[in-house]
Protein backbone atom coordinates (compact mmCIF):
# COMPACT_ATOMS: atom_id res chain seq x y z
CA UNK A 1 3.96 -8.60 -20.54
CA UNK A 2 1.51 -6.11 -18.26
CA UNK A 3 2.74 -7.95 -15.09
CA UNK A 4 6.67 -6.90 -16.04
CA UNK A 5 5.85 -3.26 -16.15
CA UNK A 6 2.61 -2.89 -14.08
CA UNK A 7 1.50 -3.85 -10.26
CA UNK A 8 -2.31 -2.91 -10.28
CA UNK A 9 -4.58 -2.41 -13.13
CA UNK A 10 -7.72 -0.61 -11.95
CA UNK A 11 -10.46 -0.65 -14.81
CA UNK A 12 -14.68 0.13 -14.38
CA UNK A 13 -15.06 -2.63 -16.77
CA UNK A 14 -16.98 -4.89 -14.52
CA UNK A 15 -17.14 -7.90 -17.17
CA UNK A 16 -13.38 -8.12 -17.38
CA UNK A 17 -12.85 -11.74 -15.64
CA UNK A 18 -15.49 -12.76 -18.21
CA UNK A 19 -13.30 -11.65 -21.23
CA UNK A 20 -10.07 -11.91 -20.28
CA UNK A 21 -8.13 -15.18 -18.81
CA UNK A 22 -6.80 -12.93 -15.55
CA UNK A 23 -4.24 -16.22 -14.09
CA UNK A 24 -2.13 -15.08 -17.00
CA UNK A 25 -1.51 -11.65 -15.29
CA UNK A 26 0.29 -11.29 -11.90
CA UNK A 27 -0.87 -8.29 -10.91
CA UNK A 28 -3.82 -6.80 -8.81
CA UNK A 29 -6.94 -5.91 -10.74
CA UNK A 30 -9.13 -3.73 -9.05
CA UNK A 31 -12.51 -3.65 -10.64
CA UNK A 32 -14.59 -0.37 -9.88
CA UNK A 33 -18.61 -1.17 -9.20
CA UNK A 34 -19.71 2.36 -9.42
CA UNK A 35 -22.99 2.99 -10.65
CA UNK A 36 -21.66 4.84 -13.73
CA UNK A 37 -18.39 5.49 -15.29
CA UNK A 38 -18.52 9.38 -14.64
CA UNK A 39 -16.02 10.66 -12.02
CA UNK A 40 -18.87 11.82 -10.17
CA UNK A 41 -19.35 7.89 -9.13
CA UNK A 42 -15.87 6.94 -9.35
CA UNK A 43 -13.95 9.39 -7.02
CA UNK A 44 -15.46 8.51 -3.95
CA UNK A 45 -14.08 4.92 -4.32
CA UNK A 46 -10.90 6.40 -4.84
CA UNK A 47 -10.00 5.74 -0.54
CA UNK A 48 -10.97 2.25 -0.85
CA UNK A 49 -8.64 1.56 -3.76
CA UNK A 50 -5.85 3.27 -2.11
CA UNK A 51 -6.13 1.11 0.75
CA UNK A 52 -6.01 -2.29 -1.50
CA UNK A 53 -2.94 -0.54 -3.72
CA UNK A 54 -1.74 -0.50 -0.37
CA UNK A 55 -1.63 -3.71 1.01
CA UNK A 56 -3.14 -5.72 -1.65
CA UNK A 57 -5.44 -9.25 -0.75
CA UNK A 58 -4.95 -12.08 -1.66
CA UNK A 59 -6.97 -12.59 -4.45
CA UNK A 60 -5.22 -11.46 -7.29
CA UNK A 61 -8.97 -9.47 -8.44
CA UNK A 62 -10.89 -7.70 -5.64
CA UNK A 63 -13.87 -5.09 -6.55
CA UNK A 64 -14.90 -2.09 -4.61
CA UNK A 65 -16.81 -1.32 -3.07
CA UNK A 66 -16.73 -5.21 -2.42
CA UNK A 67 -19.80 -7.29 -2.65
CA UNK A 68 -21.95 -7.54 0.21
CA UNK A 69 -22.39 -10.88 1.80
């Protein structure tokens, strides 16, 4: 099982909790909202996942950057 071996799964695939049941997993999934899946868009969101790797929320699925209220 992921949650045995892993402690964060960060994917870009931003319908994930739509295909997958995630309460089977205990681990932190860290959903990247960039605007494309180039590394262009995704390394400056790199800090922001460090920080949640870090001390993780929570919620077991967090994206960044997070939603805005």
């Amino acid at each position: 099982m992921a949650s045995a071996e892993l402690d964060a799964f960060v994917t870009a695939d931003r319908n994930l909790e739509h295909q997958q049941d995630l309460s089977r997993f205990d681990i932190l999934i860290v959903v990247l909202a960039a605007r494309t899946n180039r590394a262009a868009d995704l390394v400056p969101l790199m800090p922001e996942v460090v920080r949640k790797l870090q001390s993780p929320p929570p919620d077991r699925l967090v994206r960044v950057p997070e939603p805005e209220a």
